[in-house]
Protein backbone atom coordinates (compact mmCIF):
# COMPACT_ATOMS: atom_id res chain seq x y z
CA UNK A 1 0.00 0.00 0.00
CA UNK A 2 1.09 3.41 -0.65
CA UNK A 3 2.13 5.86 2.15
CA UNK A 4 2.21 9.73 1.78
CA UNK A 5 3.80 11.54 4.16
CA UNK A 6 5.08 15.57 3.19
CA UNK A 7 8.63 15.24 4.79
CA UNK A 8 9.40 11.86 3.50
CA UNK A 9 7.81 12.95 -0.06
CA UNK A 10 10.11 16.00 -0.22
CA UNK A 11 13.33 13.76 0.61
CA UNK A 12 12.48 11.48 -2.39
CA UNK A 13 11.53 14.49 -4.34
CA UNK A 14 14.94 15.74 -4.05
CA UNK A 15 16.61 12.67 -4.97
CA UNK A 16 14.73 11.89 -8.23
CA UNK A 17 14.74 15.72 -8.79
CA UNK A 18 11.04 15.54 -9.49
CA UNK A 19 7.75 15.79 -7.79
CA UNK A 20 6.73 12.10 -5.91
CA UNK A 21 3.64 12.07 -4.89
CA UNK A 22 3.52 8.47 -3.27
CA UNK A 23 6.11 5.73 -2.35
CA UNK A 24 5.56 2.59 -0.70
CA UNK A 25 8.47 0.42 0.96
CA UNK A 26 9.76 -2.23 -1.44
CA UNK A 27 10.00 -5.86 -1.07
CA UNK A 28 13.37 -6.67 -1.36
CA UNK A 29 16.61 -4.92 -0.35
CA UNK A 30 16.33 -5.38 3.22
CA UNK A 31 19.72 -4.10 4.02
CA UNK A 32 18.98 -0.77 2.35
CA UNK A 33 15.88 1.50 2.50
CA UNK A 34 14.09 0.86 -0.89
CA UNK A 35 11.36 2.53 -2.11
CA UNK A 36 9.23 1.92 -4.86
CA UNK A 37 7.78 5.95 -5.66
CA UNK A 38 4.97 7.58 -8.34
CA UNK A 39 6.04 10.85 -9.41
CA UNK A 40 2.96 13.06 -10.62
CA UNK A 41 3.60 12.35 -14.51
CA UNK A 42 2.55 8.75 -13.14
CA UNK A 43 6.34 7.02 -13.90
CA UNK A 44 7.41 5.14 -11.41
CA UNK A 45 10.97 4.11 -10.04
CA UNK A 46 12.92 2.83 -7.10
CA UNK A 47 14.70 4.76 -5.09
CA UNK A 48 17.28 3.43 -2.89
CA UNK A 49 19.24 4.44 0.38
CA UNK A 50 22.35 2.61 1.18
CA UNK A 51 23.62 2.31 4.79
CA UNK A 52 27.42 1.18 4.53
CA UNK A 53 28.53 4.17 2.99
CA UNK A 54 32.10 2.22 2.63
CA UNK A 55 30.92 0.28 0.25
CA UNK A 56 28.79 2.75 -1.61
CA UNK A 57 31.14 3.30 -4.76
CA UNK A 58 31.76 -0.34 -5.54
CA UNK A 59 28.47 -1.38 -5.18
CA UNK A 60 26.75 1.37 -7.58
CA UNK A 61 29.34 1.26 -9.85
CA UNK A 62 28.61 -2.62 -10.17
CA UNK A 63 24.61 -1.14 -10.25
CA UNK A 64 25.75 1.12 -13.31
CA UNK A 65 27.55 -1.73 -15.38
CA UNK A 66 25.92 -4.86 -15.04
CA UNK A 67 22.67 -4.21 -16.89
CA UNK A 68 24.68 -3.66 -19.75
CA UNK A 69 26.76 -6.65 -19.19
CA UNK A 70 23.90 -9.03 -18.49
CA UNK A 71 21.50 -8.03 -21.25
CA UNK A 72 23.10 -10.40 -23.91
CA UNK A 73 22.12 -13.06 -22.15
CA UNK A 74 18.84 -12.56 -21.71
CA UNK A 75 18.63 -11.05 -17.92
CA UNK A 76 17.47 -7.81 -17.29
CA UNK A 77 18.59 -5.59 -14.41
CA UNK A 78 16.86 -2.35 -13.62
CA UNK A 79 19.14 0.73 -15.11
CA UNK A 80 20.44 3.31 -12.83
CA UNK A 81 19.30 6.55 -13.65
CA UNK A 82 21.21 8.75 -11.04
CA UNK A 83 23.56 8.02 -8.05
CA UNK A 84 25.99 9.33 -5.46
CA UNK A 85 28.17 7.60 -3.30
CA UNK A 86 28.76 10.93 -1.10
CA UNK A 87 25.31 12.08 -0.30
CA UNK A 88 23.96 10.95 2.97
CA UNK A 89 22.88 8.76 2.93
CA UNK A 90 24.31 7.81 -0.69
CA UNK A 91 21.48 6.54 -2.68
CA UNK A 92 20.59 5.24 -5.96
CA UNK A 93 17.59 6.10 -8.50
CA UNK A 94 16.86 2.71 -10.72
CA UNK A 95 14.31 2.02 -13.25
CA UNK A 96 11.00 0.30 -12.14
CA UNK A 97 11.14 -3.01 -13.30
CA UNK A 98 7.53 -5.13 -13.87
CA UNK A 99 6.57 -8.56 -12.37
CA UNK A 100 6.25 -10.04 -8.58
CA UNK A 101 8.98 -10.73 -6.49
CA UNK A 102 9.34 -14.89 -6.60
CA UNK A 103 9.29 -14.88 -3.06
CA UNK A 104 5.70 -14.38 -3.11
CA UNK A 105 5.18 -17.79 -4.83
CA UNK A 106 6.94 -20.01 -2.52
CA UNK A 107 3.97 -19.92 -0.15
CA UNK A 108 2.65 -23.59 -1.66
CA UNK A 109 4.81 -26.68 -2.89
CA UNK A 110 3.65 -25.69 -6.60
CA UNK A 111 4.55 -22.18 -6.35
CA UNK A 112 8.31 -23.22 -4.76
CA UNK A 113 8.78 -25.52 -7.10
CA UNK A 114 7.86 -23.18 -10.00
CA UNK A 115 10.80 -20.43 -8.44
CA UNK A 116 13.18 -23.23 -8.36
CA UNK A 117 12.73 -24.62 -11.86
CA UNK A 118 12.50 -20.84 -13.37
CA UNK A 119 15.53 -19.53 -10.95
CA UNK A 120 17.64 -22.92 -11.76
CA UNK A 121 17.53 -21.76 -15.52
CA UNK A 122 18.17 -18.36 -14.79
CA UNK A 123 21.48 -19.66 -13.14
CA UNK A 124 22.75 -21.49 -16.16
CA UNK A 125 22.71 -18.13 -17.84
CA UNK A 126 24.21 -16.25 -15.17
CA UNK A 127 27.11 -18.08 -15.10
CA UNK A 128 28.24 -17.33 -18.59
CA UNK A 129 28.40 -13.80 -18.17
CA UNK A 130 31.94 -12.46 -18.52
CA UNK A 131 33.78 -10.61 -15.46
CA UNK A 132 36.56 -9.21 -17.13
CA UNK A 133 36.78 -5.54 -15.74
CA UNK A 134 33.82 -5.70 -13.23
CA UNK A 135 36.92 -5.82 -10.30
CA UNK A 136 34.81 -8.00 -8.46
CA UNK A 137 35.94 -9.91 -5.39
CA UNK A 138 37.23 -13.29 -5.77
CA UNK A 139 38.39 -14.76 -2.67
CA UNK A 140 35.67 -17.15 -3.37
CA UNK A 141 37.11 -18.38 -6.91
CA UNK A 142 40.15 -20.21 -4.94
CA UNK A 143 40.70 -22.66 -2.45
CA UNK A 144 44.00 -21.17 -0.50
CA UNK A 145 42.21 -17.47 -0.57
CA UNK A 146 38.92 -18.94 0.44
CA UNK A 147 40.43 -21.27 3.45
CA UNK A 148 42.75 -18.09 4.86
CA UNK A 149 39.66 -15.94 4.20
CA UNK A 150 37.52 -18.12 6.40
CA UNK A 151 40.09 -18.67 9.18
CA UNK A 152 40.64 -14.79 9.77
CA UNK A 153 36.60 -14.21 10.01
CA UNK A 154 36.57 -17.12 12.48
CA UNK A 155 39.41 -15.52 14.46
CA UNK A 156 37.40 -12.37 13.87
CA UNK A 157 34.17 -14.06 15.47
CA UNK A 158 35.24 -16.40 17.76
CA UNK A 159 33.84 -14.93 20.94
CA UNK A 160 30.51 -15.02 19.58
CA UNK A 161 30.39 -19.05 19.33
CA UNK A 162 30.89 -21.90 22.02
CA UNK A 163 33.55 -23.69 21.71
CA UNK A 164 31.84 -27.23 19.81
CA UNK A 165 30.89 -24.66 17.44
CA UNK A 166 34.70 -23.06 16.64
CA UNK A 167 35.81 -26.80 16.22
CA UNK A 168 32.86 -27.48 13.94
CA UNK A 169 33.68 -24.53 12.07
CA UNK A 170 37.20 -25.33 12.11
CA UNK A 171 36.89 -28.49 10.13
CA UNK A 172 34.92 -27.64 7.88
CA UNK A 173 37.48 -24.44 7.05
CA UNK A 174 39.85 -27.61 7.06
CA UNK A 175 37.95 -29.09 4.40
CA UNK A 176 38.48 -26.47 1.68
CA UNK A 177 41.32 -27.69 -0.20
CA UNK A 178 40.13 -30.91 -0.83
CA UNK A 179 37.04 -30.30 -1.92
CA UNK A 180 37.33 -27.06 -4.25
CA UNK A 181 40.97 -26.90 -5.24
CA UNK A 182 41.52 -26.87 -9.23
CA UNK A 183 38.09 -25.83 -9.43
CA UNK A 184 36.79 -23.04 -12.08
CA UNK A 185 34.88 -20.16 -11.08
CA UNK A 186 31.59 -18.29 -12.82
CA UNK A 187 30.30 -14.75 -12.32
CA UNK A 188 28.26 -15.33 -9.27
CA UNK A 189 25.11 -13.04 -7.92
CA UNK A 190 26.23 -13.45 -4.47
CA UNK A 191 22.81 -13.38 -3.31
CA UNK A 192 20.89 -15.53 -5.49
CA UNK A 193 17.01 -16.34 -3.60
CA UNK A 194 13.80 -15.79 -4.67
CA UNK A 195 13.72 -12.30 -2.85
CA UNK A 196 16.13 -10.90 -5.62
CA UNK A 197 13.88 -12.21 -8.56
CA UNK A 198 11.10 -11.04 -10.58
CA UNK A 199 9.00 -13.14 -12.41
CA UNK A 200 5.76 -13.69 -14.31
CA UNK A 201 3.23 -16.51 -14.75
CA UNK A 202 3.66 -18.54 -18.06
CA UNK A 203 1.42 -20.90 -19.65
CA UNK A 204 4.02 -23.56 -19.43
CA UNK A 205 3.26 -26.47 -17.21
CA UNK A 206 5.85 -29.31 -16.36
CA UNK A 207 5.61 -33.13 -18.42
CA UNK A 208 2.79 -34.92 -16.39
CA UNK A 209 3.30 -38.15 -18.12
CA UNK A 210 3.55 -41.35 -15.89
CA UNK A 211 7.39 -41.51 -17.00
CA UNK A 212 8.61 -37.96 -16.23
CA UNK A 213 6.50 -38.38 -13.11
CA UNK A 214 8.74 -41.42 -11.91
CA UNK A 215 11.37 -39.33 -13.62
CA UNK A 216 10.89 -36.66 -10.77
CA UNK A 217 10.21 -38.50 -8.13
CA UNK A 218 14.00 -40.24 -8.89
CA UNK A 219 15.29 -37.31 -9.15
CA UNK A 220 13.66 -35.66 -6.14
CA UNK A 221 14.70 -39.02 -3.79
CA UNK A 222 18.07 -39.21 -4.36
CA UNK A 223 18.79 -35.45 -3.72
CA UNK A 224 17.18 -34.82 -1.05
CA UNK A 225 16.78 -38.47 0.98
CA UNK A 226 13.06 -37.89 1.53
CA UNK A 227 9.96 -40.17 0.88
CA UNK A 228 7.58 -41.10 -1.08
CA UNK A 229 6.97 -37.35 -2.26
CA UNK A 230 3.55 -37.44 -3.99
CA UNK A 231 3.64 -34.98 -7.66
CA UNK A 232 -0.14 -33.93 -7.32
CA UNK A 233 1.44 -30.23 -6.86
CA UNK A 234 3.81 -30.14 -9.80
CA UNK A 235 1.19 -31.76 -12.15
CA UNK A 236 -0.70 -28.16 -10.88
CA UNK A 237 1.76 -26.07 -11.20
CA UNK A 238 1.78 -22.77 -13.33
CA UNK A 239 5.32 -22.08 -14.97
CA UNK A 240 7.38 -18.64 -13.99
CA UNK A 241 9.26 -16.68 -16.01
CA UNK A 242 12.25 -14.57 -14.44
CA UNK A 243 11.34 -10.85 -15.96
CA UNK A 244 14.29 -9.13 -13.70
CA UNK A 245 17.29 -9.74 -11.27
CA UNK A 246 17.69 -7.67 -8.24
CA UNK A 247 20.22 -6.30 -6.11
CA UNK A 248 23.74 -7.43 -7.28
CA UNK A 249 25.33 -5.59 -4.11
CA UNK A 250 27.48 -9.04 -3.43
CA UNK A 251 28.46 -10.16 -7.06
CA UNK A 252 31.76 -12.08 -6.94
CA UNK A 253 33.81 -14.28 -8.86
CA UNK A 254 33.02 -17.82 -7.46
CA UNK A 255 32.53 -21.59 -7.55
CA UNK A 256 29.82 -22.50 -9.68
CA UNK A 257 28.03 -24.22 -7.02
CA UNK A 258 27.86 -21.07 -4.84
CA UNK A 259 24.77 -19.29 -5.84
CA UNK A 260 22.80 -22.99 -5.88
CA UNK A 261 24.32 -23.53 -2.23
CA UNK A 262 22.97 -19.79 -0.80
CA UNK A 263 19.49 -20.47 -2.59
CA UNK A 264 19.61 -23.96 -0.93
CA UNK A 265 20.44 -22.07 2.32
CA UNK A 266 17.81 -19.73 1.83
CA UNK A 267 14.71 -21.59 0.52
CA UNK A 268 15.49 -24.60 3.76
CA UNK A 269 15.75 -21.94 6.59
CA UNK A 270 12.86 -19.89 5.15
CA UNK A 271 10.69 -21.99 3.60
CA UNK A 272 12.24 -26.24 5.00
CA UNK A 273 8.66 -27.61 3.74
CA UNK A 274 8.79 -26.12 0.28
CA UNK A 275 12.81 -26.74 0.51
CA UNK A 276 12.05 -30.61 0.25
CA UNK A 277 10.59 -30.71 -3.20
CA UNK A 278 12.20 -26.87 -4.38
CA UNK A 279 16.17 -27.44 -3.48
CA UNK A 280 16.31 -30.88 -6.08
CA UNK A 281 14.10 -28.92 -8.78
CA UNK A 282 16.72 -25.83 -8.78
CA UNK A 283 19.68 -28.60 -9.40
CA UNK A 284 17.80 -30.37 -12.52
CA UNK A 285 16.88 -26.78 -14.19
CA UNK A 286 20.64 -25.73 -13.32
CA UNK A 287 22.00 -28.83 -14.68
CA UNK A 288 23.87 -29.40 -11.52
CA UNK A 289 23.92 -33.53 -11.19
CA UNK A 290 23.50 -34.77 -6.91
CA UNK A 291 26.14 -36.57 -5.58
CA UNK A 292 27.86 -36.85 -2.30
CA UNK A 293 30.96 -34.79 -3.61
CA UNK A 294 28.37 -32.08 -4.75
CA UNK A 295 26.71 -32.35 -1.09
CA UNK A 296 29.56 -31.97 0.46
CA UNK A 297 30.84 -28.85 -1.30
CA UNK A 298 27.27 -27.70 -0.85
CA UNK A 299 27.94 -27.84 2.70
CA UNK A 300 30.47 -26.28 3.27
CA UNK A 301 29.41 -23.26 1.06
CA UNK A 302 26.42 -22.54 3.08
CA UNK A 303 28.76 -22.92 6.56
CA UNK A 304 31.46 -20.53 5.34
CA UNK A 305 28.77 -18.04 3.92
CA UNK A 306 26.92 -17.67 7.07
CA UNK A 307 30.44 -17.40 8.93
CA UNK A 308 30.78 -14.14 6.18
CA UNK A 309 27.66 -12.97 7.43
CA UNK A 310 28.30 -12.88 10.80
CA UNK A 311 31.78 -11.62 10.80
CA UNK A 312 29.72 -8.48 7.82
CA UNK A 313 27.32 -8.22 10.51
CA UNK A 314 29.43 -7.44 13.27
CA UNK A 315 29.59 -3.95 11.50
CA UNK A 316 25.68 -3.41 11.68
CA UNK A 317 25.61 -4.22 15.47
CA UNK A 318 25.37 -7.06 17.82
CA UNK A 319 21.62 -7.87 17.22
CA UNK A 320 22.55 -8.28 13.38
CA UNK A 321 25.46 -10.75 14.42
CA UNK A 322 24.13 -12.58 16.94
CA UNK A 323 21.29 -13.58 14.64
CA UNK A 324 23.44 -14.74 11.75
CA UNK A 325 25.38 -16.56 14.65
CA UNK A 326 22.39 -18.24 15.70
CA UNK A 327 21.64 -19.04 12.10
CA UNK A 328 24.84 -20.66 11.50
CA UNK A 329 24.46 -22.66 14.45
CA UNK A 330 21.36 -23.84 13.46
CA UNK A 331 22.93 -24.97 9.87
CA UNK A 332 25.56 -26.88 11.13
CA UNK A 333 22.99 -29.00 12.06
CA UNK A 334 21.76 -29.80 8.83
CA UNK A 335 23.05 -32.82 7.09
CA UNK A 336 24.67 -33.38 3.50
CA UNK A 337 24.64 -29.34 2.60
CA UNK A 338 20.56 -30.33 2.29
């Protein structure tokens, strides 16, 4: 719903540098204030505030390059239309991109199932676009930068974990090498969920044969160790259609498993009933075969990202860290990355 209010009108006024007559608080981009406003002529665009004014440069500048660099493969990011880095808050003025946020489907098994399948495709193209001269970080493209990476936030961190949880982490850090050495690395989003994706209803609907039925089921069994899981829901369900890609504030250079493993994370500590059926749908549309090497990488992917985000959090304040400690705790619990 939209909110008027004179003082906050005026603010957004003077960022778009015309007259906004409504705004209403967006969806997505928790981390930063982000408006979606209606300026009189009826336009509308999305205005956002950033709150780590550090980090401000890098992360418009990536804002201001990667629609360009994205659009020959098909996915569309909203265009920046003004920004600055030293206004304060610095703040960004994007294009107003159509669709609904895919997080608003993953309410039902059918609608989870119809993110995954629409998001795992979108990740096969992601991956080929080129980041030559986006200067983006890569600490997660290699093994030795990734395991001293991890140590230090540990080091950084440890007083916020017991210790069963430091020799948890410890190992897995330990288990780097051997699992992702030699390994290539893909343009990754960085935070790749449904949140971050808009999408619109197709009139596509999954085979419903008896064989692609067993077909799934396979599939669905073997990744995820569950059973039986009954396919009345995907026989229902309406196909998606990815329309627009959202906040690229954490792009990196990466393993190609690392934007699977975060939407894995995601989708199971949001959404663990729609996870079951979801998590081995995103693998078949991303090509991404299940086996206990894959698993295992998985793993230790979701561990060491939640270890970022609680050594990043530190910076917002101890209620931010302590609940992406708790988090973490919680997921080394989980078994097999699942």
């Amino acid at each position: 719903m939209a909110i008027t209010n004179d003082t906050e009108l005026q603010v957004l006024s003077t960022i778009v540098g015309a007259p906004v007559v409504a705004f209403e608080r967006a969806g997505w981009g928790f981390e930063n204030r982000t408006d979606i406003v209606t300026l009189a002529d009826g336009r509308r665009l999305v205005v956002q505030r950033l709150t780590r004014r550090a980090q401000a440069r890098g992360r418009l500048r990536l804002a201001r390059i990667l629609p360009d660099r994205l659009a020959p493969l098909g996915i569309r990011l909203p265009r920046q239309l003004a920004a600055s880095s030293v206004a304060d808050p610095p703040y960004a003025v994007r294009e107003h991109l159509g669709g609904a946020s895919a997080a608003a489907f993953m309410g039902d098994t059918a609608g989870a199932v119809a993110v995954a399948s629409a998001m795992g495709a979108l990740l096969l193209r992601l991956q080929q676009a080129l980041t030559t001269g986006l200067r983006l970080p890569s600490s997660w493209a290699d093994a030795s930068r990734l395991e001293q990476q991890a140590r230090r936030q540990l080091n950084r961190c440890r007083d916020m974990f017991d210790a069963a949880t430091r020799r948890e982490l410890a190992t897995t850090i330990d288990e780097v090498r051997g699992r992702f050495t030699a390994r290539r690395a893909c343009f990754g989003h960085g935070d790749f969920c449904p949140v971050n994706v808009l999408v619109e209803p197709t009139d596509h609907r999954p085979p419903t044969t008896d064989s692609d039925e067993r077909e799934l089921s396979d599939y669905r069994l073997q990744a995820t160790g569950y059973g039986p899981i009954t396919q009345c829901a995907v026989r229902d369900m309406q196909g998606l259609r990815v329309v627009g890609l959202l906040d690229v504030d954490y792009a990196r250079v990466a393993d190609p498993l690392f934007d699977a493993a975060w939407w894995g994370w995601v989708v199971r500590y949001h959404h663990p009933d729609r996870w079951i059926m979801a998590w081995p749908e995103l693998l078949r549309a991303a090509g991404i075969p299940v086996d206990q090497a894959m698993l295992g990488r998985v793993r230790v992917l979701q561990r060491l990202r939640c270890l970022e985000a609680v050594d990043d959090a530190r910076q917002a304040g101890a209620d931010a860290a302590i609940m992406w400690a708790r988090r973490l705790h919680e997921t080394l619990d989980w078994e097999d990355g699942l």
